[in-house]
PDB file of N, CA and C in Angstrom:
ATOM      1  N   UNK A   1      34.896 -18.310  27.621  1.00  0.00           N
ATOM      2  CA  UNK A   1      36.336 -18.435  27.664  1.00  0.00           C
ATOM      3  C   UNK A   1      36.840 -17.890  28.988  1.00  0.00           C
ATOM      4  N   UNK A   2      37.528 -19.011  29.795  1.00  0.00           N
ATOM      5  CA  UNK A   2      37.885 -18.082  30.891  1.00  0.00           C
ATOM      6  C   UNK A   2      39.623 -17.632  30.901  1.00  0.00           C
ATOM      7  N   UNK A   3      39.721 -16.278  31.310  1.00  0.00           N
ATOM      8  CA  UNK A   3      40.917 -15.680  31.185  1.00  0.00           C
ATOM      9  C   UNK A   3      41.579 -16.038  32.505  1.00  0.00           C
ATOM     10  N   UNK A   4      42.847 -16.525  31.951  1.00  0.00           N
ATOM     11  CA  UNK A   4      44.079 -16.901  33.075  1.00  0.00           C
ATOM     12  C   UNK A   4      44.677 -15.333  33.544  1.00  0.00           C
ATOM     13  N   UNK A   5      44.855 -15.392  34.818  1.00  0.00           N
ATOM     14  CA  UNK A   5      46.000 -13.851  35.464  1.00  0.00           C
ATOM     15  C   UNK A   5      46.715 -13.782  34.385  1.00  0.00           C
ATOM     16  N   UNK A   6      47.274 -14.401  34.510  1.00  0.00           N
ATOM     17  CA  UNK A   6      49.020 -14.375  33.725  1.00  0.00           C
ATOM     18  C   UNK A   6      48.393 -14.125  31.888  1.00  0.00           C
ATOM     19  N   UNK A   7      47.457 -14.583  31.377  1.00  0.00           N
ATOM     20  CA  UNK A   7      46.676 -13.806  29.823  1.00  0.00           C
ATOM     21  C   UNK A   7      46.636 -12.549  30.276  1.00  0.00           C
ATOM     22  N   UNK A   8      46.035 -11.467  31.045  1.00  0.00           N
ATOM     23  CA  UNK A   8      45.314 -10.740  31.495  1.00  0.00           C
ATOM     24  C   UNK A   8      46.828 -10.066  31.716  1.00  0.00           C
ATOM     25  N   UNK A   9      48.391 -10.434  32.475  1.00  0.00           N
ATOM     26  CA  UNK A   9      48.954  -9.694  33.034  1.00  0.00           C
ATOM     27  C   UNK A   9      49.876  -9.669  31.368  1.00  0.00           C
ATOM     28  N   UNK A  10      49.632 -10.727  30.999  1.00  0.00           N
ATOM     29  CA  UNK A  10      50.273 -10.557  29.150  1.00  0.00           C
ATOM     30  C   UNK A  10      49.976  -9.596  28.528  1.00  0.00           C
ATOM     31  N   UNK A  11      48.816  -9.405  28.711  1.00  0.00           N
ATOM     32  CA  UNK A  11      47.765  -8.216  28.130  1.00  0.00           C
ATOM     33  C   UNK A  11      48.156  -6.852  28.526  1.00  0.00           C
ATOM     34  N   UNK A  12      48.513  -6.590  29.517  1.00  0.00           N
ATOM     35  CA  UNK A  12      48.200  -5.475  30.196  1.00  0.00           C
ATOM     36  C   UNK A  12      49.746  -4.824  30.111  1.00  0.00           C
ATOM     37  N   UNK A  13      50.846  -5.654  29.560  1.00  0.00           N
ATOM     38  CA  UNK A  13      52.371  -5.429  29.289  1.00  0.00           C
ATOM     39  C   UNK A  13      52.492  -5.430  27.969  1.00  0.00           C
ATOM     40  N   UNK A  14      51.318  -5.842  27.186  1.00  0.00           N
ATOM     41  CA  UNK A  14      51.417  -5.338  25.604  1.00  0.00           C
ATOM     42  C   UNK A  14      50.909  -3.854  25.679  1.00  0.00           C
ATOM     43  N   UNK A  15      50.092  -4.260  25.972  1.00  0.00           N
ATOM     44  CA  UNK A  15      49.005  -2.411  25.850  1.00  0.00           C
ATOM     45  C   UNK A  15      49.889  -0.910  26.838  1.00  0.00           C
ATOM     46  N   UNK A  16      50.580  -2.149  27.626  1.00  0.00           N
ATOM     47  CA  UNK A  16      51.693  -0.704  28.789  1.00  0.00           C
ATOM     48  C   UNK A  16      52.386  -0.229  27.050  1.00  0.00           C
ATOM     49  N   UNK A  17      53.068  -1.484  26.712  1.00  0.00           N
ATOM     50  CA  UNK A  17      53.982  -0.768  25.093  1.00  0.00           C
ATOM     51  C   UNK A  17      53.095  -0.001  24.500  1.00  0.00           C
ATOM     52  N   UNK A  18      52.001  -0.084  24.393  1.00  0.00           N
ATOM     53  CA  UNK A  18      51.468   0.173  22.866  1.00  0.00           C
ATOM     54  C   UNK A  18      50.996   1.595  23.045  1.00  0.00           C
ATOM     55  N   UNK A  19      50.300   1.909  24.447  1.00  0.00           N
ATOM     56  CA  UNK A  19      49.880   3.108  25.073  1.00  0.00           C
ATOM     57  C   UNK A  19      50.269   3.431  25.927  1.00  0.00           C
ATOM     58  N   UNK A  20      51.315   3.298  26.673  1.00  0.00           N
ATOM     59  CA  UNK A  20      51.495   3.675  28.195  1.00  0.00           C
ATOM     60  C   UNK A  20      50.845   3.555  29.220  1.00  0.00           C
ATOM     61  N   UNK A  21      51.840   3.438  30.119  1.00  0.00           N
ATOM     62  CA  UNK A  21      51.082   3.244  31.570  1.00  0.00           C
ATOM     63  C   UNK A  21      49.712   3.423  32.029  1.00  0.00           C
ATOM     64  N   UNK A  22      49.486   5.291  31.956  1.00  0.00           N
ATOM     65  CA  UNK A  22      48.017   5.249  32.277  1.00  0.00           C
ATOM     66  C   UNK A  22      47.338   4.898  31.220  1.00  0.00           C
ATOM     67  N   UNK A  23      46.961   4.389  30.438  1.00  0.00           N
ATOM     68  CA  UNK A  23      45.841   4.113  29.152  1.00  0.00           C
ATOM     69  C   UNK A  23      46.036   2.620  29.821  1.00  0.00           C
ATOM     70  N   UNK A  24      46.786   2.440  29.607  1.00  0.00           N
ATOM     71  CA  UNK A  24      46.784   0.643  29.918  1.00  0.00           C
ATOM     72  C   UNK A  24      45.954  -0.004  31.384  1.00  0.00           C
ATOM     73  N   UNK A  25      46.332   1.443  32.197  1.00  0.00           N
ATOM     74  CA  UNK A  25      45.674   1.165  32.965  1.00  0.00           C
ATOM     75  C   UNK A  25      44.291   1.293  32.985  1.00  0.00           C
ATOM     76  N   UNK A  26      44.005   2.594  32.756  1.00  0.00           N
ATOM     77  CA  UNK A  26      42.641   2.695  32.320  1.00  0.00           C
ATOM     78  C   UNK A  26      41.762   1.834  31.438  1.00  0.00           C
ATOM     79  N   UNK A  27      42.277   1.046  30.539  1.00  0.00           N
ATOM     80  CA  UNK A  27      41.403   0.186  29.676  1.00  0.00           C
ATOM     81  C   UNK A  27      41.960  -1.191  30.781  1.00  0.00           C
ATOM     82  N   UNK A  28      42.515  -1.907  31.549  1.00  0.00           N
ATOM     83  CA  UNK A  28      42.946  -2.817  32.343  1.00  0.00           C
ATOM     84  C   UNK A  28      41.069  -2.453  33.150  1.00  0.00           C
ATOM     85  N   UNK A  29      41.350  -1.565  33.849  1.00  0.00           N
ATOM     86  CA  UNK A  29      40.346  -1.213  35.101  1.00  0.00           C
ATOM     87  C   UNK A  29      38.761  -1.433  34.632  1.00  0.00           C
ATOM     88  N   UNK A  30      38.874  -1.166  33.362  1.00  0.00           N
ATOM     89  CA  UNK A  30      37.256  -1.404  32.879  1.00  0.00           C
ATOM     90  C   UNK A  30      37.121  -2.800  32.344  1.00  0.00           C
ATOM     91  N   UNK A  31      37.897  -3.703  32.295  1.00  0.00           N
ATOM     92  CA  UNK A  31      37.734  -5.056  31.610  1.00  0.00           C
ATOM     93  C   UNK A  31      37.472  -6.246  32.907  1.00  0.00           C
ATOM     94  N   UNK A  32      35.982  -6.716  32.410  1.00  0.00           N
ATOM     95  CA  UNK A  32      36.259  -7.745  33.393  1.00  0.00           C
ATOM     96  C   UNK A  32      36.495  -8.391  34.190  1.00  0.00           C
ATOM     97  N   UNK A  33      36.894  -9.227  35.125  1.00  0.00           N
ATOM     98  CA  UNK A  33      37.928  -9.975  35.777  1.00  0.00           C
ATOM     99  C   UNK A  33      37.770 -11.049  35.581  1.00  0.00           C
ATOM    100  N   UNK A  34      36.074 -11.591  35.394  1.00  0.00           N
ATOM    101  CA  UNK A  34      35.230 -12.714  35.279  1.00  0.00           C
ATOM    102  C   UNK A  34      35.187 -13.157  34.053  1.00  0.00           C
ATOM    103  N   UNK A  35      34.831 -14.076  33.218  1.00  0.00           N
ATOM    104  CA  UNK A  35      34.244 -14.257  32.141  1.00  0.00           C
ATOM    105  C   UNK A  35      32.841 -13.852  32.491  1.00  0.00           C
ATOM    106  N   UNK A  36      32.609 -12.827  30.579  1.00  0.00           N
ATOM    107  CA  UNK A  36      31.602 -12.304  30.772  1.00  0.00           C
ATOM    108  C   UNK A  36      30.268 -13.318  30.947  1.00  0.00           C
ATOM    109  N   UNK A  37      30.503 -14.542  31.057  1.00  0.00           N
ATOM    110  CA  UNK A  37      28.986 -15.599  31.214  1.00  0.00           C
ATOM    111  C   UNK A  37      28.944 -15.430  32.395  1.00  0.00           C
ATOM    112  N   UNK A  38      29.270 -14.500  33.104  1.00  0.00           N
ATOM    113  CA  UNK A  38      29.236 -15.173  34.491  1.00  0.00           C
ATOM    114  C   UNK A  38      29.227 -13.767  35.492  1.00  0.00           C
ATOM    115  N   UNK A  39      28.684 -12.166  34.247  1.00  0.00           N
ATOM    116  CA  UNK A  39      28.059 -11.288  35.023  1.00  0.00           C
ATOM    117  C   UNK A  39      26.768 -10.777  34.796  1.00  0.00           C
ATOM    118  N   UNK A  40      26.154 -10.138  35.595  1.00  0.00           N
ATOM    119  CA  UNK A  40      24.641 -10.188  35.297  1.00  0.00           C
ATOM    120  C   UNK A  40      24.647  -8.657  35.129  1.00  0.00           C
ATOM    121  N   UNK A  41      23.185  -8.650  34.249  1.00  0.00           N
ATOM    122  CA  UNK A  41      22.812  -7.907  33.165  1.00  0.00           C
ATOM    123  C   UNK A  41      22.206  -6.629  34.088  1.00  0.00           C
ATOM    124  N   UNK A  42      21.525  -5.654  33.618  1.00  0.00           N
ATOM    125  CA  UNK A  42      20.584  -4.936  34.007  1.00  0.00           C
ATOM    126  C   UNK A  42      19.271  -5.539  34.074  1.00  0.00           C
ATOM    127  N   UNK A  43      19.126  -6.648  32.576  1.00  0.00           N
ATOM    128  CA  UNK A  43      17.858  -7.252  32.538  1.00  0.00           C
ATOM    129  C   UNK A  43      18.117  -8.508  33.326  1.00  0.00           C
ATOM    130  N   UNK A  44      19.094  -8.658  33.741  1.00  0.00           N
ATOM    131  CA  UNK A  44      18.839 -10.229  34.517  1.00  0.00           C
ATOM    132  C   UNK A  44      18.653  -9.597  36.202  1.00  0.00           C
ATOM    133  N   UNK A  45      18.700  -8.268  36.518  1.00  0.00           N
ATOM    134  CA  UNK A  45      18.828  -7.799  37.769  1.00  0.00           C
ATOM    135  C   UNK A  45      17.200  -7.094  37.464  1.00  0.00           C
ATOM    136  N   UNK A  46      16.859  -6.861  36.561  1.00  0.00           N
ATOM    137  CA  UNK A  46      15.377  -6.706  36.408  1.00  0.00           C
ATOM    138  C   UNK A  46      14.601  -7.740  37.038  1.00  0.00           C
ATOM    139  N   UNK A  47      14.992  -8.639  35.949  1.00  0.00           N
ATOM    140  CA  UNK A  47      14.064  -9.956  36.309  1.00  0.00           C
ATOM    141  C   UNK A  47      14.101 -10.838  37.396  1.00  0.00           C
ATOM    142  N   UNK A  48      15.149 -10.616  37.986  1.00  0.00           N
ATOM    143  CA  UNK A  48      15.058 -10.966  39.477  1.00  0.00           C
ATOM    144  C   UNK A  48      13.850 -10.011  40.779  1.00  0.00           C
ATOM    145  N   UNK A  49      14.058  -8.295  40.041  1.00  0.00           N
ATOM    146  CA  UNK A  49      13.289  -7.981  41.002  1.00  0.00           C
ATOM    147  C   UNK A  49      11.712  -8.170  40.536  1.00  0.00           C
ATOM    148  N   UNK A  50      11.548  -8.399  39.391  1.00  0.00           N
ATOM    149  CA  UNK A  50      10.119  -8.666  38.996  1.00  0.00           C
ATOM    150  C   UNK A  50       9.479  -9.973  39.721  1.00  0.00           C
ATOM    151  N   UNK A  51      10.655 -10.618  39.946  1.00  0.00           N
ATOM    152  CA  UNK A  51      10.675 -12.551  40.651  1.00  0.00           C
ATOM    153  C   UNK A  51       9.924 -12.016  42.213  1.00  0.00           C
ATOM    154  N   UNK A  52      11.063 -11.383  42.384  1.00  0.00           N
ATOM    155  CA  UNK A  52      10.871 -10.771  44.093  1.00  0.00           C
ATOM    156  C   UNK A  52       9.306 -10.351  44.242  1.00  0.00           C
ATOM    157  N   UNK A  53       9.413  -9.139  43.519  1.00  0.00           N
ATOM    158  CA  UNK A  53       7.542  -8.525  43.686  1.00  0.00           C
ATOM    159  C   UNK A  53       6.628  -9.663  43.905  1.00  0.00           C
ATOM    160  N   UNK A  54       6.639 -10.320  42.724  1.00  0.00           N
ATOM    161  CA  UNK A  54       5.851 -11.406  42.740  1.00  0.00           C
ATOM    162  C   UNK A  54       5.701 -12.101  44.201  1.00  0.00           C
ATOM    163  N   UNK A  55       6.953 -12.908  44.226  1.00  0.00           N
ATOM    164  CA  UNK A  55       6.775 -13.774  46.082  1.00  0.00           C
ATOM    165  C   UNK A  55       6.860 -13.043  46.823  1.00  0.00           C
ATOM    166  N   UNK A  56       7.040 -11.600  47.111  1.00  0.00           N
ATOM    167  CA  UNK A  56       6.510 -10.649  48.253  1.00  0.00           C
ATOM    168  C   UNK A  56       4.736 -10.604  47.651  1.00  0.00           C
ATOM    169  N   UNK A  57       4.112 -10.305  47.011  1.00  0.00           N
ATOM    170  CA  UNK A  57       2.993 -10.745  46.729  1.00  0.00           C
ATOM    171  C   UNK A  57       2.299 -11.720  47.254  1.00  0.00           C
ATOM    172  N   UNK A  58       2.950 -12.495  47.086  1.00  0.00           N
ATOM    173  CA  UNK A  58       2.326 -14.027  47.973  1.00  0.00           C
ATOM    174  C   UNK A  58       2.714 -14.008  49.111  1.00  0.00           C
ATOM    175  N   UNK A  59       3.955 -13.620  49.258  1.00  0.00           N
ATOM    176  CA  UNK A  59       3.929 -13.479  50.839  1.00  0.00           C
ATOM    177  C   UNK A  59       2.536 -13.342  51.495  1.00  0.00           C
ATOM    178  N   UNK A  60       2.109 -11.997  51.262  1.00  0.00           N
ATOM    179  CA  UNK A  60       2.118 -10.749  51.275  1.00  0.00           C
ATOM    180  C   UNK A  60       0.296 -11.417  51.468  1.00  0.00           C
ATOM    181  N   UNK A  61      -0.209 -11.893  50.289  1.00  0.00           N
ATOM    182  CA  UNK A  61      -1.675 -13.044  50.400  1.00  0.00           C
ATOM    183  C   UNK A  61      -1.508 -14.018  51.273  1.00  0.00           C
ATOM    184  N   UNK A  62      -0.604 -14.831  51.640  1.00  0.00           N
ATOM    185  CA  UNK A  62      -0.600 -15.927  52.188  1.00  0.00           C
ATOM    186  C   UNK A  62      -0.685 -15.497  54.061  1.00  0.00           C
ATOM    187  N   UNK A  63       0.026 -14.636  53.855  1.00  0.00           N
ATOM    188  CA  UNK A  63      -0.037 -14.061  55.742  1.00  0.00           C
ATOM    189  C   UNK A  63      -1.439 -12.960  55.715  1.00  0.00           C
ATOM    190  N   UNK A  64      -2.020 -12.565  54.786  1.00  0.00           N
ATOM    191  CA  UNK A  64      -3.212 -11.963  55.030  1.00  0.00           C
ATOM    192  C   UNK A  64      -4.488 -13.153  55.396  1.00  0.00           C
ATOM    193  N   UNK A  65      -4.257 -14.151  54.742  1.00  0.00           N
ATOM    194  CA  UNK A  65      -5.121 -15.216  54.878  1.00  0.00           C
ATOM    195  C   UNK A  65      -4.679 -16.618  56.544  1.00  0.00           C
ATOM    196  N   UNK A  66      -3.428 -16.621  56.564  1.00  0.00           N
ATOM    197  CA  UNK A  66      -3.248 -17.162  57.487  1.00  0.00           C
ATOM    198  C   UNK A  66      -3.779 -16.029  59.272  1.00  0.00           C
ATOM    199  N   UNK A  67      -3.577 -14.957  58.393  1.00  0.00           N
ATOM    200  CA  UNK A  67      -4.103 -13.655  59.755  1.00  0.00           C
ATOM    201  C   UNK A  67      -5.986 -13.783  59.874  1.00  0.00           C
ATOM    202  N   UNK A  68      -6.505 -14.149  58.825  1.00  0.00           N
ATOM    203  CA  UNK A  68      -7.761 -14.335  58.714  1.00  0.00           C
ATOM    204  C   UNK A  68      -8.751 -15.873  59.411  1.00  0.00           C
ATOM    205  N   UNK A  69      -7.417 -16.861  58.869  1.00  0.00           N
ATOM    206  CA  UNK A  69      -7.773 -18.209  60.155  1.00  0.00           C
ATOM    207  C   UNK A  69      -7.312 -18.197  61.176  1.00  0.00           C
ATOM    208  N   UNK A  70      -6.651 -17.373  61.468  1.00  0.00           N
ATOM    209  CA  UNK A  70      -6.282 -17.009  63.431  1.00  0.00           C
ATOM    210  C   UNK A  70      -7.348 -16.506  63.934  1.00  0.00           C
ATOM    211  N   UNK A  71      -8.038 -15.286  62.968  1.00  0.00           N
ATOM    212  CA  UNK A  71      -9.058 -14.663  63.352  1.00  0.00           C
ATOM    213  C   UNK A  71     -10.709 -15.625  63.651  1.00  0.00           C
ATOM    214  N   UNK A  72     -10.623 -16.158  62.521  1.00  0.00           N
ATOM    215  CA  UNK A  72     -11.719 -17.619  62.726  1.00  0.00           C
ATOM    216  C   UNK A  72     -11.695 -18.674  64.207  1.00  0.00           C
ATOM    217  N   UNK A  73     -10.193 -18.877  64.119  1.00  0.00           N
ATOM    218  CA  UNK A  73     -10.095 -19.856  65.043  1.00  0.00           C
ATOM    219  C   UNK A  73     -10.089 -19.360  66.379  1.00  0.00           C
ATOM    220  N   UNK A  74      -9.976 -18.091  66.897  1.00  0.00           N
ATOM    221  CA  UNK A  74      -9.896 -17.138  67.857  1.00  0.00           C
ATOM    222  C   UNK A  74     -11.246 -16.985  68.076  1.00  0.00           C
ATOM    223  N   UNK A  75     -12.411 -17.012  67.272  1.00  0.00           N
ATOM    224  CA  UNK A  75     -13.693 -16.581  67.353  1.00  0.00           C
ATOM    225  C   UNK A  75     -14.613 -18.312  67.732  1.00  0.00           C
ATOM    226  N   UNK A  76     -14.082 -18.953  67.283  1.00  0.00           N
ATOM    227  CA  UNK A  76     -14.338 -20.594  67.164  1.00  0.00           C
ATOM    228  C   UNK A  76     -13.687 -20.923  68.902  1.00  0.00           C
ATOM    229  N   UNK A  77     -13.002 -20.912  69.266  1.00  0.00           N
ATOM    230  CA  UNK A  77     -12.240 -20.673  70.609  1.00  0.00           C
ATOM    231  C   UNK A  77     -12.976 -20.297  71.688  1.00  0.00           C
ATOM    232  N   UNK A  78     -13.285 -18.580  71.419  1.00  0.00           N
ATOM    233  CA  UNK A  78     -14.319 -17.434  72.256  1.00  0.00           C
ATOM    234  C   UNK A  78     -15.297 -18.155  72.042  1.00  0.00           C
ATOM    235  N   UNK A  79     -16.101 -18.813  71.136  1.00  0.00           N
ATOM    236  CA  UNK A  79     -17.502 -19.598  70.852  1.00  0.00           C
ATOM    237  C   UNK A  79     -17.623 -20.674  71.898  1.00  0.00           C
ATOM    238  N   UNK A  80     -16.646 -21.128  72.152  1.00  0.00           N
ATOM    239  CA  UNK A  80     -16.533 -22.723  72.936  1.00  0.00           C
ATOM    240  C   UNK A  80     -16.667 -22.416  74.136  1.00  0.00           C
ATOM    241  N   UNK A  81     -15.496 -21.689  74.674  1.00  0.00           N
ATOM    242  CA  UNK A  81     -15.435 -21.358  75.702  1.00  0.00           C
ATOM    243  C   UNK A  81     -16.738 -20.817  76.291  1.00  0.00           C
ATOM    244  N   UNK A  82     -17.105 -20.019  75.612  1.00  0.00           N
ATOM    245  CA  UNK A  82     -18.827 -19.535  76.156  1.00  0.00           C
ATOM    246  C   UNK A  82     -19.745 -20.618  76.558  1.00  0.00           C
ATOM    247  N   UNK A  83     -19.630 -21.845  75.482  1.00  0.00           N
ATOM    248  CA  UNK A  83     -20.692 -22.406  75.275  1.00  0.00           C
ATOM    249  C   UNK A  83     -19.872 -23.430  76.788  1.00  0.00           C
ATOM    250  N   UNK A  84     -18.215 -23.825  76.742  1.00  0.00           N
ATOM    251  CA  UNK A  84     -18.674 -24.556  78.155  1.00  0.00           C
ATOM    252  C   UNK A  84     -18.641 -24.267  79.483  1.00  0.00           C
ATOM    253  N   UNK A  85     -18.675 -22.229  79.495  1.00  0.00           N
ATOM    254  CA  UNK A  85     -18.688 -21.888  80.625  1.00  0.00           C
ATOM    255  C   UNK A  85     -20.365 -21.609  80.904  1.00  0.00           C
ATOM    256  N   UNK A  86     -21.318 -21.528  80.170  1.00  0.00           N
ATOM    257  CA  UNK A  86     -22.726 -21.901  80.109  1.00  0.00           C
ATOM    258  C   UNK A  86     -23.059 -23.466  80.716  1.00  0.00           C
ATOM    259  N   UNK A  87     -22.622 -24.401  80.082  1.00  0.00           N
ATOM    260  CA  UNK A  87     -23.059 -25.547  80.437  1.00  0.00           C
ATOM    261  C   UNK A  87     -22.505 -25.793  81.963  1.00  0.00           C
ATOM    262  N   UNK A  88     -21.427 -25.506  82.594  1.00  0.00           N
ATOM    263  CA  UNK A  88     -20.464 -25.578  83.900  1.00  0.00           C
ATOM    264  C   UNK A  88     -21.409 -24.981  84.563  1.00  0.00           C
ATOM    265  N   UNK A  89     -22.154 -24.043  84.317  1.00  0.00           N
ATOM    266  CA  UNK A  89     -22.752 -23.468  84.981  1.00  0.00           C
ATOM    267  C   UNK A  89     -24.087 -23.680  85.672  1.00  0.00           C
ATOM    268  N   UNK A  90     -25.007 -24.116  84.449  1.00  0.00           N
ATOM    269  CA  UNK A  90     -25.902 -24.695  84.215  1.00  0.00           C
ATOM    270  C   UNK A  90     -26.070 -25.619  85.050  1.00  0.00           C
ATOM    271  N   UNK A  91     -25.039 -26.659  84.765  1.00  0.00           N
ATOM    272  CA  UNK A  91     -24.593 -28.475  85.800  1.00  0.00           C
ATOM    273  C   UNK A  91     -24.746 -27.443  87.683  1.00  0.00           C
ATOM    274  N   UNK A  92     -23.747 -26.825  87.140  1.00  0.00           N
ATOM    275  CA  UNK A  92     -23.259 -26.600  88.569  1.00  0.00           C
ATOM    276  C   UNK A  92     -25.349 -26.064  89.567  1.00  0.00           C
ATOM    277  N   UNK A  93     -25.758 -25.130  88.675  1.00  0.00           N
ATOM    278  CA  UNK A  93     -26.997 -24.740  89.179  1.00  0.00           C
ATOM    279  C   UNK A  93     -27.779 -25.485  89.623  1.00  0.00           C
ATOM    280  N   UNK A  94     -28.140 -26.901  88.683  1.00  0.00           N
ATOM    281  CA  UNK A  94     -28.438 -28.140  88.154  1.00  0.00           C
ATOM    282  C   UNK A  94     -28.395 -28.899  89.786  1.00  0.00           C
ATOM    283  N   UNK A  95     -27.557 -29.464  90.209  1.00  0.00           N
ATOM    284  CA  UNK A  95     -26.510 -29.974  91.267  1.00  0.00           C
ATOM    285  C   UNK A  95     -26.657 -29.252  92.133  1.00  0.00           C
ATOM    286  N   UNK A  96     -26.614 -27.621  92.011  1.00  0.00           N
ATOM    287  CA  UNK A  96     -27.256 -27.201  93.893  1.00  0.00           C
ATOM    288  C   UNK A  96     -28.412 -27.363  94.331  1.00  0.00           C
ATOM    289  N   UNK A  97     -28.922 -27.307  92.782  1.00  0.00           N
ATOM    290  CA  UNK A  97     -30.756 -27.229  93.332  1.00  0.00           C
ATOM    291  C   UNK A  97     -30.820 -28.814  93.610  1.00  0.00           C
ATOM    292  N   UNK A  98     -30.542 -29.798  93.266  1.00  0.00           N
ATOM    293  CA  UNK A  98     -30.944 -31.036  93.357  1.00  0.00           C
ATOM    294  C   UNK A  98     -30.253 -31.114  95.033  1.00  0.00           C
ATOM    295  N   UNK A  99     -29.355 -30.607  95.462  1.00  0.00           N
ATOM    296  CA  UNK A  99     -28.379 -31.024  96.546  1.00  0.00           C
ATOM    297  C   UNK A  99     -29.435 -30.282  97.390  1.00  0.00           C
ATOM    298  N   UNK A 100     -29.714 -29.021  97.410  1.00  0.00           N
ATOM    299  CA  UNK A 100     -30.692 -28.825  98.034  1.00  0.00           C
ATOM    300  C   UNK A 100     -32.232 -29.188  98.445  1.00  0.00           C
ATOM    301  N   UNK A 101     -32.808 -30.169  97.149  1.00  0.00           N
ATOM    302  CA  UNK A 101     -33.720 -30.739  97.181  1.00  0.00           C
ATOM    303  C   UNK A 101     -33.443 -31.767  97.906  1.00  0.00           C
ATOM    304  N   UNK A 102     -32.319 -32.870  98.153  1.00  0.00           N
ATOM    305  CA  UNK A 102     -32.171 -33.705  99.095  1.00  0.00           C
ATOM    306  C   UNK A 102     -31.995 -33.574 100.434  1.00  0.00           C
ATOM    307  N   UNK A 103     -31.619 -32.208 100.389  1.00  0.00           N
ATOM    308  CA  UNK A 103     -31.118 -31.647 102.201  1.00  0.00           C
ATOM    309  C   UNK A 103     -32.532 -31.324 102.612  1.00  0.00           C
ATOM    310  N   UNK A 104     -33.843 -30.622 101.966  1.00  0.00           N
ATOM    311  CA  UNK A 104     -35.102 -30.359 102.191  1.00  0.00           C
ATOM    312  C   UNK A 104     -35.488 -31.666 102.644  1.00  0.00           C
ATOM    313  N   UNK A 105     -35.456 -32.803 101.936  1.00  0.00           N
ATOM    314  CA  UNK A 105     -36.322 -33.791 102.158  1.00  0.00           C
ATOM    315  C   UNK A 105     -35.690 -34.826 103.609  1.00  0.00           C
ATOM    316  N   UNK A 106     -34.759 -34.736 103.546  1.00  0.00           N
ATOM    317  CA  UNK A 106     -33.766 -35.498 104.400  1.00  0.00           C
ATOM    318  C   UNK A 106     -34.100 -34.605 105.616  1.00  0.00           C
ATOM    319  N   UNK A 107     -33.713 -33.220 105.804  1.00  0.00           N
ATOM    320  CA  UNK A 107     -33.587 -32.601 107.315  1.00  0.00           C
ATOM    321  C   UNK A 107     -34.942 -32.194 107.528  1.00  0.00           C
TER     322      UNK A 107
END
């Protein structure tokens, strides 16, 4: 049920009669403003943070594991690189000695 101002200011000019000013006010100040479907609980503010834990949880797995294939692919990377600063090298050794074997035979 949602309460109109003007219910609420009806209300609050019966109860001024019935109790006076401050009481009226005082029971005014603790009521509502909202319809009550539409404030949340202790248990609905529970179960939100139980929600939370949870997907900080996964967060929480999902960036431990994405930190773990950086680490793979970083090592897979360092692996390559080795393997084609070996072979560059190799060629390159490869290619002097042969360049030199032609300058022997030639001069």
């Amino acid at each position: 049920m949602v309460v109109s101002e003007a219910s609420r200011h009806a209300l609050y000019a019966e109860l001024e009669h019935l109790l006076g000013t401050e009481h009226a006010d005082t029971l005014m100040t603790n009521l509502p403003m909202e319809s009550t479907d539409q404030l949340a609980t202790k248990t609905d503010v529970g179960r939100l943070e139980e929600k939370f834990d949870r997907l900080e949880a996964k967060f929480d797995a999902f960036a431990a594991e994405i930190r773990g294939e950086i680490r793979e692919m970083h090592k897979l990377m360092h692996d390559q690189f080795r393997n084609y600063t070996i072979t560059m090298v190799g060629a390159m050794t490869g290619l002097t000695a042969i360049f030199g074997v032609i300058v022997g035979v030639l001069g």
